[in-house]
C-alpha atoms as a PDB file:
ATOM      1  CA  UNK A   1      30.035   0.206 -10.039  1.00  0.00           C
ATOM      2  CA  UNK A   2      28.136   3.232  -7.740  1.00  0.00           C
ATOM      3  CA  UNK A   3      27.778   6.142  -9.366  1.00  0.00           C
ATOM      4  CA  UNK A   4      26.158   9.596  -7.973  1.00  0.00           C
ATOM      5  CA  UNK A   5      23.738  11.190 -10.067  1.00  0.00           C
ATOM      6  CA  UNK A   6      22.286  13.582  -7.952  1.00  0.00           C
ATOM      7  CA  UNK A   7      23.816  16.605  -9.611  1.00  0.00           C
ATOM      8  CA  UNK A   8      21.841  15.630 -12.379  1.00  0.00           C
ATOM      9  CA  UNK A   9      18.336  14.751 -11.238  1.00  0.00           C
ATOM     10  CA  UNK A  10      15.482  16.874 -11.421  1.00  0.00           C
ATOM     11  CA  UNK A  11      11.544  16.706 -10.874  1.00  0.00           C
ATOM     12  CA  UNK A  12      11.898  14.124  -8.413  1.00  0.00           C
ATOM     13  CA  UNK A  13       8.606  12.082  -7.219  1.00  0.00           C
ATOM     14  CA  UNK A  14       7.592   8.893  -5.867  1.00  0.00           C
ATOM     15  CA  UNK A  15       4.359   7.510  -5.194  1.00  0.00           C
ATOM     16  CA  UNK A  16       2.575   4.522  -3.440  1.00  0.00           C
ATOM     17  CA  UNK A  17      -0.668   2.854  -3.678  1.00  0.00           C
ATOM     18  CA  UNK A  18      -2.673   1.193  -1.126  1.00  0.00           C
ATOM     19  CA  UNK A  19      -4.474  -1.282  -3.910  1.00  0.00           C
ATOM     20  CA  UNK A  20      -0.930  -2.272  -5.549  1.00  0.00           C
ATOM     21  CA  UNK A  21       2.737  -3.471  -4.611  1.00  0.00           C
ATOM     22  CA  UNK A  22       5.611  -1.179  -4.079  1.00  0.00           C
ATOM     23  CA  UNK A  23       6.639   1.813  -4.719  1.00  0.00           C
ATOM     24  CA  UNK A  24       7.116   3.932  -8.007  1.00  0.00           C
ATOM     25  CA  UNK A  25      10.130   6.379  -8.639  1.00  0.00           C
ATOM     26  CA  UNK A  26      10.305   9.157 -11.578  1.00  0.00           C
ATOM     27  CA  UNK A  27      12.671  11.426 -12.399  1.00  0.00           C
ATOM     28  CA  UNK A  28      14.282  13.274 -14.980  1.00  0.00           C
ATOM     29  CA  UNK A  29      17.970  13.593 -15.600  1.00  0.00           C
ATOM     30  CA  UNK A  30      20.012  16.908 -17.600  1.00  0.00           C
ATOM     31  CA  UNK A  31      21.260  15.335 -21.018  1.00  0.00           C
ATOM     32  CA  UNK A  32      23.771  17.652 -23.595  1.00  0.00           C
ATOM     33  CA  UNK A  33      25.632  16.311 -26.677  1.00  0.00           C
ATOM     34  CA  UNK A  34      28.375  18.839 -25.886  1.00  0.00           C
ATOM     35  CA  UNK A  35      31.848  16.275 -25.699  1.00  0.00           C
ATOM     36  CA  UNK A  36      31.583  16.654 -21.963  1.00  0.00           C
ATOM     37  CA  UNK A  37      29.022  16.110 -20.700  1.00  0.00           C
ATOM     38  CA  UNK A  38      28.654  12.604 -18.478  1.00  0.00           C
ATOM     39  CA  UNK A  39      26.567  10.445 -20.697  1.00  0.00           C
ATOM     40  CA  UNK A  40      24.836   6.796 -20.491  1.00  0.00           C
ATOM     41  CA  UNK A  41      25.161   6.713 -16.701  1.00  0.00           C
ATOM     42  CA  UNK A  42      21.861   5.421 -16.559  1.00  0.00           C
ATOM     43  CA  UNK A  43      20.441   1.825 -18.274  1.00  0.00           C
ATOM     44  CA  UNK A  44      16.895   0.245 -18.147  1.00  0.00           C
ATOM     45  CA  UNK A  45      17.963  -2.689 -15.148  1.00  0.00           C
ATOM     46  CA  UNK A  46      19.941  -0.164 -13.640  1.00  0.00           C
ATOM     47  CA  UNK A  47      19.856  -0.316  -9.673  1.00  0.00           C
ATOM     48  CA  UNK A  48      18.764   2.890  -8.903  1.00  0.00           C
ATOM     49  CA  UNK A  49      19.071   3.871  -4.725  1.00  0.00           C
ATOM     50  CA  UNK A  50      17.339   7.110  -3.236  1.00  0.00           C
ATOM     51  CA  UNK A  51      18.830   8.793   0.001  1.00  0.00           C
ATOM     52  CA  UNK A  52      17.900  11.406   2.210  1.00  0.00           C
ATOM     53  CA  UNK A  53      20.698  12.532   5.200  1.00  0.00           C
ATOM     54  CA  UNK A  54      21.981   8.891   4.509  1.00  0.00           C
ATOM     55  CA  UNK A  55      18.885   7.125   5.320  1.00  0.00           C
ATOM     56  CA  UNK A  56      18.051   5.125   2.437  1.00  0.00           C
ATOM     57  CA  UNK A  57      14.184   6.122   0.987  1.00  0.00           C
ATOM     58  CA  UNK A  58      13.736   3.735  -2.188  1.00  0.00           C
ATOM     59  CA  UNK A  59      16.068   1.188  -3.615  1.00  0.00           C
ATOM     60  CA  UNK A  60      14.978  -0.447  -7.160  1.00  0.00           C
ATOM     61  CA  UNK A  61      15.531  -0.565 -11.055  1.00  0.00           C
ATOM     62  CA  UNK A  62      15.067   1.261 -14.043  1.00  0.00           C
ATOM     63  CA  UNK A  63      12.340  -0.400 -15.962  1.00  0.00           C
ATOM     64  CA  UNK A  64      11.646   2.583 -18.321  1.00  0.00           C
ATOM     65  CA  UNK A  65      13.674   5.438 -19.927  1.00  0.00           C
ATOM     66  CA  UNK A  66      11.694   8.036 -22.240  1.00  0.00           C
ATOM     67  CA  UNK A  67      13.688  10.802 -24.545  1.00  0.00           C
ATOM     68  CA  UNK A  68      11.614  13.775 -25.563  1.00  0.00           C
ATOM     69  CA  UNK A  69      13.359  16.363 -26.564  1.00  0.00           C
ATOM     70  CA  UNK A  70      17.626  17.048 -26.895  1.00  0.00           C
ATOM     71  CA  UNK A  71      18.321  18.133 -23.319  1.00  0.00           C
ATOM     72  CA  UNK A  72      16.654  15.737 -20.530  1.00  0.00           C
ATOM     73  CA  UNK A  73      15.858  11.890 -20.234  1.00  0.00           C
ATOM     74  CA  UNK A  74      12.866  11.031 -17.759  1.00  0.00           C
ATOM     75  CA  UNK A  75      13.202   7.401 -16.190  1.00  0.00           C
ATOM     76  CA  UNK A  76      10.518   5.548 -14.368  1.00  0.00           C
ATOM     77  CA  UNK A  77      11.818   3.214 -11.294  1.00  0.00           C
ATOM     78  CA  UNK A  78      10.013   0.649  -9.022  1.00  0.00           C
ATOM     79  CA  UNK A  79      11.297  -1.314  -6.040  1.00  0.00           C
ATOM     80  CA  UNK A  80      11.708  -5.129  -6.135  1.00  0.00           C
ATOM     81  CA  UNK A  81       7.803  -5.546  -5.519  1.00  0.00           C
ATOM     82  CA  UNK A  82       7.964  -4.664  -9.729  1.00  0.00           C
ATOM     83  CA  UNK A  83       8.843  -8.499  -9.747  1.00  0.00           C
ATOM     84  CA  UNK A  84       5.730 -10.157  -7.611  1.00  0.00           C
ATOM     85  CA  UNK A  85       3.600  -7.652  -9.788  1.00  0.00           C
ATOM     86  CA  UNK A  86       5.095  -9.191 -13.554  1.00  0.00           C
ATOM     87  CA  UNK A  87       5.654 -12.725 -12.310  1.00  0.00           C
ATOM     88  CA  UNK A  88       2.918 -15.340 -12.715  1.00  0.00           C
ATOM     89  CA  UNK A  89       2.582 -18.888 -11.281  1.00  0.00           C
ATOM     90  CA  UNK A  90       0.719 -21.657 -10.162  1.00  0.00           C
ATOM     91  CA  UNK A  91       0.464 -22.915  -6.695  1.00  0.00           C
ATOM     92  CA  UNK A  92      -0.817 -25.730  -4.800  1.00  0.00           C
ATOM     93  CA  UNK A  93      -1.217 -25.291  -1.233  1.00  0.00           C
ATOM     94  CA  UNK A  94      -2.659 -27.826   1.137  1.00  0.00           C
ATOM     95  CA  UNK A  95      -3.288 -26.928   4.931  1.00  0.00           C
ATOM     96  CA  UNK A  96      -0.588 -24.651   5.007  1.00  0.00           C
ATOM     97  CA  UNK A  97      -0.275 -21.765   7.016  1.00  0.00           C
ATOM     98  CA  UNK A  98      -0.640 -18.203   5.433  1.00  0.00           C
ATOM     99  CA  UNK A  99       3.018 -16.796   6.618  1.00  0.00           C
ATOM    100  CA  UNK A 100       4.793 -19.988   5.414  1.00  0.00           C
ATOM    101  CA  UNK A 101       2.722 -19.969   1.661  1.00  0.00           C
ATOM    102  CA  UNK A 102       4.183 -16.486   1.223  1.00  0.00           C
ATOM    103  CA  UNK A 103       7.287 -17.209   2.226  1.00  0.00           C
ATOM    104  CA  UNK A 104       7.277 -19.691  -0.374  1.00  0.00           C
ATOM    105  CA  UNK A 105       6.112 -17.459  -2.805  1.00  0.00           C
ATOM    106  CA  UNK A 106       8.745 -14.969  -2.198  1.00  0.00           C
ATOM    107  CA  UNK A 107      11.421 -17.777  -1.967  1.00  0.00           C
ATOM    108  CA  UNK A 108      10.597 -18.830  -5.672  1.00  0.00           C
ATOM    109  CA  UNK A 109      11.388 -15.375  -7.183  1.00  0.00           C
ATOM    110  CA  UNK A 110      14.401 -14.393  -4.881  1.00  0.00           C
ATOM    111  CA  UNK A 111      12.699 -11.624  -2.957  1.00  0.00           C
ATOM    112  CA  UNK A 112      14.824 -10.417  -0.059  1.00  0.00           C
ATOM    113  CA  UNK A 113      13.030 -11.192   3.084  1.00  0.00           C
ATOM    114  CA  UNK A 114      13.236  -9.314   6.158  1.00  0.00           C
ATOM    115  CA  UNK A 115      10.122 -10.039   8.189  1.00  0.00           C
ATOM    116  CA  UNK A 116       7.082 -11.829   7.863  1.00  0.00           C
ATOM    117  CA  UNK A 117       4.784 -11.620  10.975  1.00  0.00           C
ATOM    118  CA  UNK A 118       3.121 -14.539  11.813  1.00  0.00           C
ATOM    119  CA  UNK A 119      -0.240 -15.437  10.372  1.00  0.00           C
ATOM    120  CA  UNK A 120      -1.417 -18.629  11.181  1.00  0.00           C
ATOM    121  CA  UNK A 121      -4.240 -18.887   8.647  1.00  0.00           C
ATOM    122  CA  UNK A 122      -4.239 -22.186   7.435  1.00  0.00           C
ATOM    123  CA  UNK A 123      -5.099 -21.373   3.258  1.00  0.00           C
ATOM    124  CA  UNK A 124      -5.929 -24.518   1.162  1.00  0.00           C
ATOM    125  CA  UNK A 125      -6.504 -23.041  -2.737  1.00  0.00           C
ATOM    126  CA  UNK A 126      -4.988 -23.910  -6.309  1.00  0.00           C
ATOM    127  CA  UNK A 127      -3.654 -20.977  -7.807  1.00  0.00           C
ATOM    128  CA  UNK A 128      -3.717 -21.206 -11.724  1.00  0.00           C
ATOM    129  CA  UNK A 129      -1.695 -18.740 -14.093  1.00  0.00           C
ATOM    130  CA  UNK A 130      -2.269 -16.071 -11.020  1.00  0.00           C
ATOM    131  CA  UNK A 131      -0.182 -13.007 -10.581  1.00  0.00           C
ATOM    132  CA  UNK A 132       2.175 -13.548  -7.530  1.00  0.00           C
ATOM    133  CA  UNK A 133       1.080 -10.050  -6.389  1.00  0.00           C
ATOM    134  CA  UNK A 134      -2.272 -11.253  -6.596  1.00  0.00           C
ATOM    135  CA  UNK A 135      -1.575 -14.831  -4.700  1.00  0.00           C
ATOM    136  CA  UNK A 136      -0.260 -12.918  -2.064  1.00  0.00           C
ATOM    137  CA  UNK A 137      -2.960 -10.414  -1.825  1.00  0.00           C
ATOM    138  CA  UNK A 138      -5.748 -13.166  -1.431  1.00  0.00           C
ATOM    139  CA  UNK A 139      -3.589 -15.047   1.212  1.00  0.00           C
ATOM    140  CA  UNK A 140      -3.983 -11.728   3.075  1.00  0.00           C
ATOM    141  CA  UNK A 141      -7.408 -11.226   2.653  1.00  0.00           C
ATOM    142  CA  UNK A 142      -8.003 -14.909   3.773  1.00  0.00           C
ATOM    143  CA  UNK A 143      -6.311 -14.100   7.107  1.00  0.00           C
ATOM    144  CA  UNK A 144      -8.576 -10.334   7.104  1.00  0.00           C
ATOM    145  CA  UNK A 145     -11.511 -12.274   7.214  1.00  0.00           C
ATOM    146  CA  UNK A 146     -10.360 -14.674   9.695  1.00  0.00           C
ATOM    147  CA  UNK A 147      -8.881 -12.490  12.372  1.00  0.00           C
ATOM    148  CA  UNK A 148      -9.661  -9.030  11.211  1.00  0.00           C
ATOM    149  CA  UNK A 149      -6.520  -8.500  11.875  1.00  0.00           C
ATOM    150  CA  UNK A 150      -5.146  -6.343   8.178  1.00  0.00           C
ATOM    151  CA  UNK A 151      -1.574  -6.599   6.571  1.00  0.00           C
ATOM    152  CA  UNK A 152       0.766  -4.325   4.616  1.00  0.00           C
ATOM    153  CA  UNK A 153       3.387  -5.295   2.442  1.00  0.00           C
ATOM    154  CA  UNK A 154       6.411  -2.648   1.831  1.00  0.00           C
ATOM    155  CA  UNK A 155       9.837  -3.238   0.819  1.00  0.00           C
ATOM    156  CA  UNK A 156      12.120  -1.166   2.646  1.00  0.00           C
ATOM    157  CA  UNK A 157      16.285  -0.755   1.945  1.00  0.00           C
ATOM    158  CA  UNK A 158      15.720  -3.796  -0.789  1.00  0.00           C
ATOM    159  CA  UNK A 159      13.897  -5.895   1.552  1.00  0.00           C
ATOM    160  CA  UNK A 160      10.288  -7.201   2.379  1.00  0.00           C
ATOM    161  CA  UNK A 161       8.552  -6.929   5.348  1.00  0.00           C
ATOM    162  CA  UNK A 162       4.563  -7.889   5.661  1.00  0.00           C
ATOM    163  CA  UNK A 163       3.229  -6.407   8.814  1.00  0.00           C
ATOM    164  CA  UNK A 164       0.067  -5.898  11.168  1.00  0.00           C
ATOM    165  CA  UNK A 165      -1.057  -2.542   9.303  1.00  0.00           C
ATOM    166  CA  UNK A 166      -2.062  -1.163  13.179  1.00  0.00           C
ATOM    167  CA  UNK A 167       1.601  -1.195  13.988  1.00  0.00           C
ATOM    168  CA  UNK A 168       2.374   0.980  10.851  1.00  0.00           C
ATOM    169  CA  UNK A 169       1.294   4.707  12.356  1.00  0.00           C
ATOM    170  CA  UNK A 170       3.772   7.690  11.238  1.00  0.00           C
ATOM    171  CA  UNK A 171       5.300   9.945  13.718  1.00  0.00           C
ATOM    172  CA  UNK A 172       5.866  12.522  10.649  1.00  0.00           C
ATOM    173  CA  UNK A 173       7.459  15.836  11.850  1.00  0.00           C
ATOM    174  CA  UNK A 174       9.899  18.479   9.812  1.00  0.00           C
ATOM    175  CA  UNK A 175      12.255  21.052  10.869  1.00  0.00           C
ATOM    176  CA  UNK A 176      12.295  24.459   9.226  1.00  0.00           C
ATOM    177  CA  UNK A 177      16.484  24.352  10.128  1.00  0.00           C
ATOM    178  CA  UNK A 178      18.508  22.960  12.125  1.00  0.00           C
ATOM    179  CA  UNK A 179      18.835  24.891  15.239  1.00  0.00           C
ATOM    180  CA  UNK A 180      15.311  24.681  15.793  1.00  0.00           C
ATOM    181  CA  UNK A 181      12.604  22.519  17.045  1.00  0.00           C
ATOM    182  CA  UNK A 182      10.739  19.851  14.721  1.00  0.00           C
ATOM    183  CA  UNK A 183       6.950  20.670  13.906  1.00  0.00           C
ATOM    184  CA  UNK A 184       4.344  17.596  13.137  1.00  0.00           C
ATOM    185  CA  UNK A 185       3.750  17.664   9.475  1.00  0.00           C
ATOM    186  CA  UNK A 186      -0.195  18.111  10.428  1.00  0.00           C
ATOM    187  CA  UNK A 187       0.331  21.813  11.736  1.00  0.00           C
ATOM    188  CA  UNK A 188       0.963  22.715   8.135  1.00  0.00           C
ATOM    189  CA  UNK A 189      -2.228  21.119   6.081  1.00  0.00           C
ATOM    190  CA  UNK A 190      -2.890  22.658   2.571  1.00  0.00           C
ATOM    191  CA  UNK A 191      -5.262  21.833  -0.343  1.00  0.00           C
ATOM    192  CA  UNK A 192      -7.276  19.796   2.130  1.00  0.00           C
ATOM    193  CA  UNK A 193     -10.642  17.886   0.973  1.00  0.00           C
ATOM    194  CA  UNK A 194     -12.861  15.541   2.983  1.00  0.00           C
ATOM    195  CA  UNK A 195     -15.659  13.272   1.324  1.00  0.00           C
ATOM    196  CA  UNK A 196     -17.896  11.518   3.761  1.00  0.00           C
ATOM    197  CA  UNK A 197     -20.452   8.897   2.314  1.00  0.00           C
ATOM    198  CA  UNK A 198     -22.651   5.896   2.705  1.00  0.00           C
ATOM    199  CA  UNK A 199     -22.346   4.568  -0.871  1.00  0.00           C
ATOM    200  CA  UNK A 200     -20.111   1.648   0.263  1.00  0.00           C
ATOM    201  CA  UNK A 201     -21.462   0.960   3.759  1.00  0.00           C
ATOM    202  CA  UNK A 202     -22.876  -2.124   4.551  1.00  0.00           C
ATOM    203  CA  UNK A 203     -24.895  -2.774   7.705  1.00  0.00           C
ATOM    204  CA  UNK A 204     -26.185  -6.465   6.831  1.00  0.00           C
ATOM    205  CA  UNK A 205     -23.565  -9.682   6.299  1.00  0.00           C
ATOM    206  CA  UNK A 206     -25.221 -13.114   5.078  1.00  0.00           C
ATOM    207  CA  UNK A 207     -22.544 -15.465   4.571  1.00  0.00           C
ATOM    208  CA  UNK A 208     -23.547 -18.573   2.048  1.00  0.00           C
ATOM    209  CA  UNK A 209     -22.120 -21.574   0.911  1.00  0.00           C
ATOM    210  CA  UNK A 210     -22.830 -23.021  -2.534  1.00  0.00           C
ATOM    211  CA  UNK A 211     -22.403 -27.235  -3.245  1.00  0.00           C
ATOM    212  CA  UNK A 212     -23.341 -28.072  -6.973  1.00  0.00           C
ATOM    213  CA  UNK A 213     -26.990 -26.486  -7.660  1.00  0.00           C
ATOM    214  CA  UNK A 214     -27.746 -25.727  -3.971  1.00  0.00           C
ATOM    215  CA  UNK A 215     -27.060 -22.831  -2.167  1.00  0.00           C
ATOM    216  CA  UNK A 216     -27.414 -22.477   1.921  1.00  0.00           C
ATOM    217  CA  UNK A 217     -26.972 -19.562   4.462  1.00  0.00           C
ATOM    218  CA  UNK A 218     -24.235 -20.644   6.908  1.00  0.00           C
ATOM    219  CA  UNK A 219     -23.855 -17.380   8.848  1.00  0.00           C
ATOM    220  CA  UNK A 220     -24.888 -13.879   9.159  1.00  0.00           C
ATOM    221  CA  UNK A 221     -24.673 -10.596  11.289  1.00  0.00           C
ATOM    222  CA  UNK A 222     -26.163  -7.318  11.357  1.00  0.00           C
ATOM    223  CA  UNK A 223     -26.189  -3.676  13.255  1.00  0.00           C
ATOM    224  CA  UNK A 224     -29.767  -2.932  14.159  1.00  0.00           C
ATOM    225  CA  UNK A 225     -28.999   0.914  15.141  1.00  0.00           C
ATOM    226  CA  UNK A 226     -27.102   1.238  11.718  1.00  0.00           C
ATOM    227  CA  UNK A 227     -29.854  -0.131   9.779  1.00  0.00           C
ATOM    228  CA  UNK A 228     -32.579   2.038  11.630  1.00  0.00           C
ATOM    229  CA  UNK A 229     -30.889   5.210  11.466  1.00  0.00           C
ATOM    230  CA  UNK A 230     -29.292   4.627   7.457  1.00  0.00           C
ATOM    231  CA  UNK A 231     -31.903   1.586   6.318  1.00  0.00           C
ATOM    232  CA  UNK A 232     -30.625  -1.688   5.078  1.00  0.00           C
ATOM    233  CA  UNK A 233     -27.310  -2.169   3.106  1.00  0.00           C
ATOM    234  CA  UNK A 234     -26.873  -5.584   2.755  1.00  0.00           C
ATOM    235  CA  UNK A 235     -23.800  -7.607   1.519  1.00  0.00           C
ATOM    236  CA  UNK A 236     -23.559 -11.472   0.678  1.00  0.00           C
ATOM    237  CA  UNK A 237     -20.573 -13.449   0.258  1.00  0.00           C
ATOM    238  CA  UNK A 238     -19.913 -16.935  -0.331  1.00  0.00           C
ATOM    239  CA  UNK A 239     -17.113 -19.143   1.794  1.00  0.00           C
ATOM    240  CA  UNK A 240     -15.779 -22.461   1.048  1.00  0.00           C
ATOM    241  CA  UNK A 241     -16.343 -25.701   2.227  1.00  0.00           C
ATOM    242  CA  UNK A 242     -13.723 -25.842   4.990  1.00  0.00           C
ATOM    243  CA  UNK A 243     -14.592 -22.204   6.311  1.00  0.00           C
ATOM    244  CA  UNK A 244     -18.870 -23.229   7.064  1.00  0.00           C
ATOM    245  CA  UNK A 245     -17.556 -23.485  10.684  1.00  0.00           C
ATOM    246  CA  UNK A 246     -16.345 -19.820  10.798  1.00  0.00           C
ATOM    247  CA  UNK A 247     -19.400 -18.529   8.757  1.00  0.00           C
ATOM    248  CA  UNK A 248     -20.443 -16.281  11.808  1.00  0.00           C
ATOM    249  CA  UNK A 249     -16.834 -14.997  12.837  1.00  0.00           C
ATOM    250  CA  UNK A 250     -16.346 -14.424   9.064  1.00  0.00           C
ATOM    251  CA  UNK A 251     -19.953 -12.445   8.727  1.00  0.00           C
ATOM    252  CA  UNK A 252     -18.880 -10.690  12.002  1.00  0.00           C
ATOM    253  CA  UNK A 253     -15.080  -9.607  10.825  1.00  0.00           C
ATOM    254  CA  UNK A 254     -16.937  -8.007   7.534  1.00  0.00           C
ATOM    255  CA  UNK A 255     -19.267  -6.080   9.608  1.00  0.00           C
ATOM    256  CA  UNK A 256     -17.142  -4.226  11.173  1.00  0.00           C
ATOM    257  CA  UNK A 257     -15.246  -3.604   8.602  1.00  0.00           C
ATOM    258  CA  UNK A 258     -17.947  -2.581   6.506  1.00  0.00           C
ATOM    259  CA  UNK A 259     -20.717  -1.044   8.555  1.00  0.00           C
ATOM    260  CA  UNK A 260     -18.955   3.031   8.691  1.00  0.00           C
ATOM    261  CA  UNK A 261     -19.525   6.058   7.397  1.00  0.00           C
ATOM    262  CA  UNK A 262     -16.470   5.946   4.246  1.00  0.00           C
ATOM    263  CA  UNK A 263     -14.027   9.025   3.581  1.00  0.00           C
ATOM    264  CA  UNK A 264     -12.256  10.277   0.445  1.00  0.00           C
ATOM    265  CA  UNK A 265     -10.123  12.895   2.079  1.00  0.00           C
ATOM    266  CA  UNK A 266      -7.209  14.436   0.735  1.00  0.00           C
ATOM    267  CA  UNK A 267      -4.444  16.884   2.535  1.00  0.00           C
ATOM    268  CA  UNK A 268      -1.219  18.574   0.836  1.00  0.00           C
ATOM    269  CA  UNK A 269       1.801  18.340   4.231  1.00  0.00           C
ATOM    270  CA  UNK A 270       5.877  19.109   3.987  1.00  0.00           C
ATOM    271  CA  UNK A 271       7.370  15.799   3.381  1.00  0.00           C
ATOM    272  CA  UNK A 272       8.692  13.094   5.529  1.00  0.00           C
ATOM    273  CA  UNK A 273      10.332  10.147   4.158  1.00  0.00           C
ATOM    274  CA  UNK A 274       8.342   8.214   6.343  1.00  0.00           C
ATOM    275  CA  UNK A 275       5.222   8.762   4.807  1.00  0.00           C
ATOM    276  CA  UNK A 276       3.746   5.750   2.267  1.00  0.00           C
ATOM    277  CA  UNK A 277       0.602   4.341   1.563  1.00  0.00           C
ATOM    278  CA  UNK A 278      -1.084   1.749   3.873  1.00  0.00           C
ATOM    279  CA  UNK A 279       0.291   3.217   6.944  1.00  0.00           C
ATOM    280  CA  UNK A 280      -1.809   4.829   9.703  1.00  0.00           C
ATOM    281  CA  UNK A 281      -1.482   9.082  10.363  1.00  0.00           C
ATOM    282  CA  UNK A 282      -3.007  11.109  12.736  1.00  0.00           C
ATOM    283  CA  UNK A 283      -5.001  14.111  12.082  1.00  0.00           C
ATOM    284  CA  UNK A 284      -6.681  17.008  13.714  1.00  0.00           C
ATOM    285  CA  UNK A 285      -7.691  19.679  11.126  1.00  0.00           C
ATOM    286  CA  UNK A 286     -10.925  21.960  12.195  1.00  0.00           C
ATOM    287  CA  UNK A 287     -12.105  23.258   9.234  1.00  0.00           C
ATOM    288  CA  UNK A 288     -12.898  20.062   7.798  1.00  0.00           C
ATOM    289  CA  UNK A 289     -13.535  18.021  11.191  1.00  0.00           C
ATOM    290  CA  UNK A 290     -11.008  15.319  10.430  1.00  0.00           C
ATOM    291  CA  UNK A 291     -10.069  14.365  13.954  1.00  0.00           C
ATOM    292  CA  UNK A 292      -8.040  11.052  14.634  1.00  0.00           C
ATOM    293  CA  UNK A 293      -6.591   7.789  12.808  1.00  0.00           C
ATOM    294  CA  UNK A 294      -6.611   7.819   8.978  1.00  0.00           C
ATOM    295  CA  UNK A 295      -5.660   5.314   6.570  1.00  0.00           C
ATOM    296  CA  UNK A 296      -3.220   6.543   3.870  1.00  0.00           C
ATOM    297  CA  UNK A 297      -5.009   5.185   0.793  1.00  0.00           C
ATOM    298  CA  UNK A 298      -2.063   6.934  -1.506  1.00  0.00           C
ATOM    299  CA  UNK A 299       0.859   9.500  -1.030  1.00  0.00           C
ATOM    300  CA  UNK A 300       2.817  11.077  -3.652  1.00  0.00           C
ATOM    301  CA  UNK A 301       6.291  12.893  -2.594  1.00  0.00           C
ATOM    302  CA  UNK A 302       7.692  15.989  -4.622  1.00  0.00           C
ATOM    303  CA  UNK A 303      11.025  17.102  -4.427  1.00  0.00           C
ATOM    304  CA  UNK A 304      11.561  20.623  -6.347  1.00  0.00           C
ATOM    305  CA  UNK A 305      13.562  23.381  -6.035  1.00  0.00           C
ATOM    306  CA  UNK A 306      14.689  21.686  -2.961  1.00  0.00           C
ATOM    307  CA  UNK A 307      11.338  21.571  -1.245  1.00  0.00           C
ATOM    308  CA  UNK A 308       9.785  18.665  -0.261  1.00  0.00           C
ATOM    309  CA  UNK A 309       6.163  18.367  -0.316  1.00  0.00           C
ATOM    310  CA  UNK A 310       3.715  15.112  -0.491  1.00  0.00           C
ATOM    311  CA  UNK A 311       0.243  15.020  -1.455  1.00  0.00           C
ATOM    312  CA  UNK A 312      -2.177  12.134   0.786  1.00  0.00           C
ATOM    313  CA  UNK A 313      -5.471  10.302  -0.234  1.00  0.00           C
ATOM    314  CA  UNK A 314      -6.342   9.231   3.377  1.00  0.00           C
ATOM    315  CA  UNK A 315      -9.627   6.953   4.356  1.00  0.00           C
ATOM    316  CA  UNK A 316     -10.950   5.810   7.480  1.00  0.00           C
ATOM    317  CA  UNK A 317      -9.494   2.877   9.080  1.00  0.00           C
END
């Protein structure tokens, strides 16, 4: 049976993670012993739905409910990802391509599907007492390494979608009222940071394969303007057996993915529901010199008082 709560909601937030599944949704409700009041509307399993304008923002259950105090209950919410996060299992999977082992996956633990894209990846691993969540994220990062082509999974209206991550880039704009024209949520930065470092770049792949006792380079690549202008920064990795062939393409991929100057930058904007982390934003801001694409590494939305804010940790793509 549906019922509303909004009446009785207050301190409203919910927040998403680049490095983890789903999204998370806390809130706190009014509470009075007076003979009145509406009491134990909400249970721990609960479906709980969010809305804005009757477009639906987050959809998932209760999983925590904490009492301080006579007069409000806080409850802690997380979308249907909760259950590939909790759930462990083991897998087999034997020339099969990436799209098709998730599917499985998701199959196994009833998670609604509503698009996978295709990622032909062909993944051969044993996965032993391994976090679905965690299956699925090294599935992904097979395919990364392949293609260099990078994924996002979301769940959206109860559903799961994994998509190219260059096809997720926000349009986010907000409208100071109706009779007026809407504003990109960029024009109004506040609180706005920007980190720029070359702790994590690397500038130098060697790819290497390892049989028994012996170890052998099988591919490598490297940026010789990079290296002269910020010396070397070198990064190995190992590949198995069946990947020798794509040593070079692999060592290739992780160069470019690796061999940048890394941000930590962080911006304050009005909310937009269709703000979350992994997506793509735009953003010119002078005073720091952010200018273009930016990853959003995490984004946490506020609702008080009526006015919605969010609060971005954004990185380079």
């Amino acid at each position: 049976m549906k019922k509303s709560i909004t009446a009785l909601v207050g301190n409203l937030t919910w927040t998403s993670h680049e490095s983890t599944l789903g999204v998370q949704l806390n809130f706190d409700t009014a509470y009075n012993n007076i003979i009145y009041f509406p009491k134990d509307l909400i249970d721990i399993g609960d479906v709980v739905v969010l809305s804005n304008d009757g477009n639906e923002v987050f959809r998932g259950i209760i999983v925590t409910e904490e009492i301080n105090g006579e007069f409000s209950r806080h409850y802690i919410a997380f979308d249907y990802a909760f259950y590939l996060n909790k759930s462990k299992g083991v897998y087999q999977f034997n020339g099969i391509q990436a799209s098709k082992a998730i599917e499985q996956l998701l199959n196994d633990l009833n998670i609604p599907v509503a698009n996978i894209a295709s990622i032909t990846t062909i993944i051969n691993h044993i996965y032993f007492d391994k976090v679905i969540s965690d299956i699925i994220k090294d599935i992904l990062l097979q395919a990364t390494q392949e293609t260099g082509q990078r994924y996002r999974l979301e769940m959206r209206a109860g559903k799961l979608y994994i998509e190219n991550e260059v096809d997720l880039i926000v349009n986010a704009t907000f409208k100071l009222a109706e009779n007026i024209e809407s504003y990109n949520v960029t024009t109004a930065i506040s609180n706005l940071s920007r980190r720029r470092s070359i702790e994590e770049m690397k500038n130098s792949i060697i790819i290497i394969s390892e049989n028994g006792e012996s170890i052998k380079t099988v591919g490598s690549a490297k940026e010789s303007t990079s290296i002269q202008k910020y010396g070397l920064l070198q990064e190995v990795q190992s590949v198995d057996e069946k990947d020798i062939s794509q040593a070079n393409h692999i060592a290739r991929t992780l160069l470019k993915d690796l061999n940048k100057i890394f941000e930590d930058n962080s911006v304050e904007l009005i909310g937009n529901d269709s703000v979350r982390a992994g997506r793509i934003i735009n953003i010119s801001e002078p005073i720091t010199g952010m200018n273009g694409q930016y990853k959003i590494k995490s984004c946490t939305h506020n609702v008080s008082n009526g006015i919605h804010k969010m609060s971005l940790d954004l990185g380079v793509l």
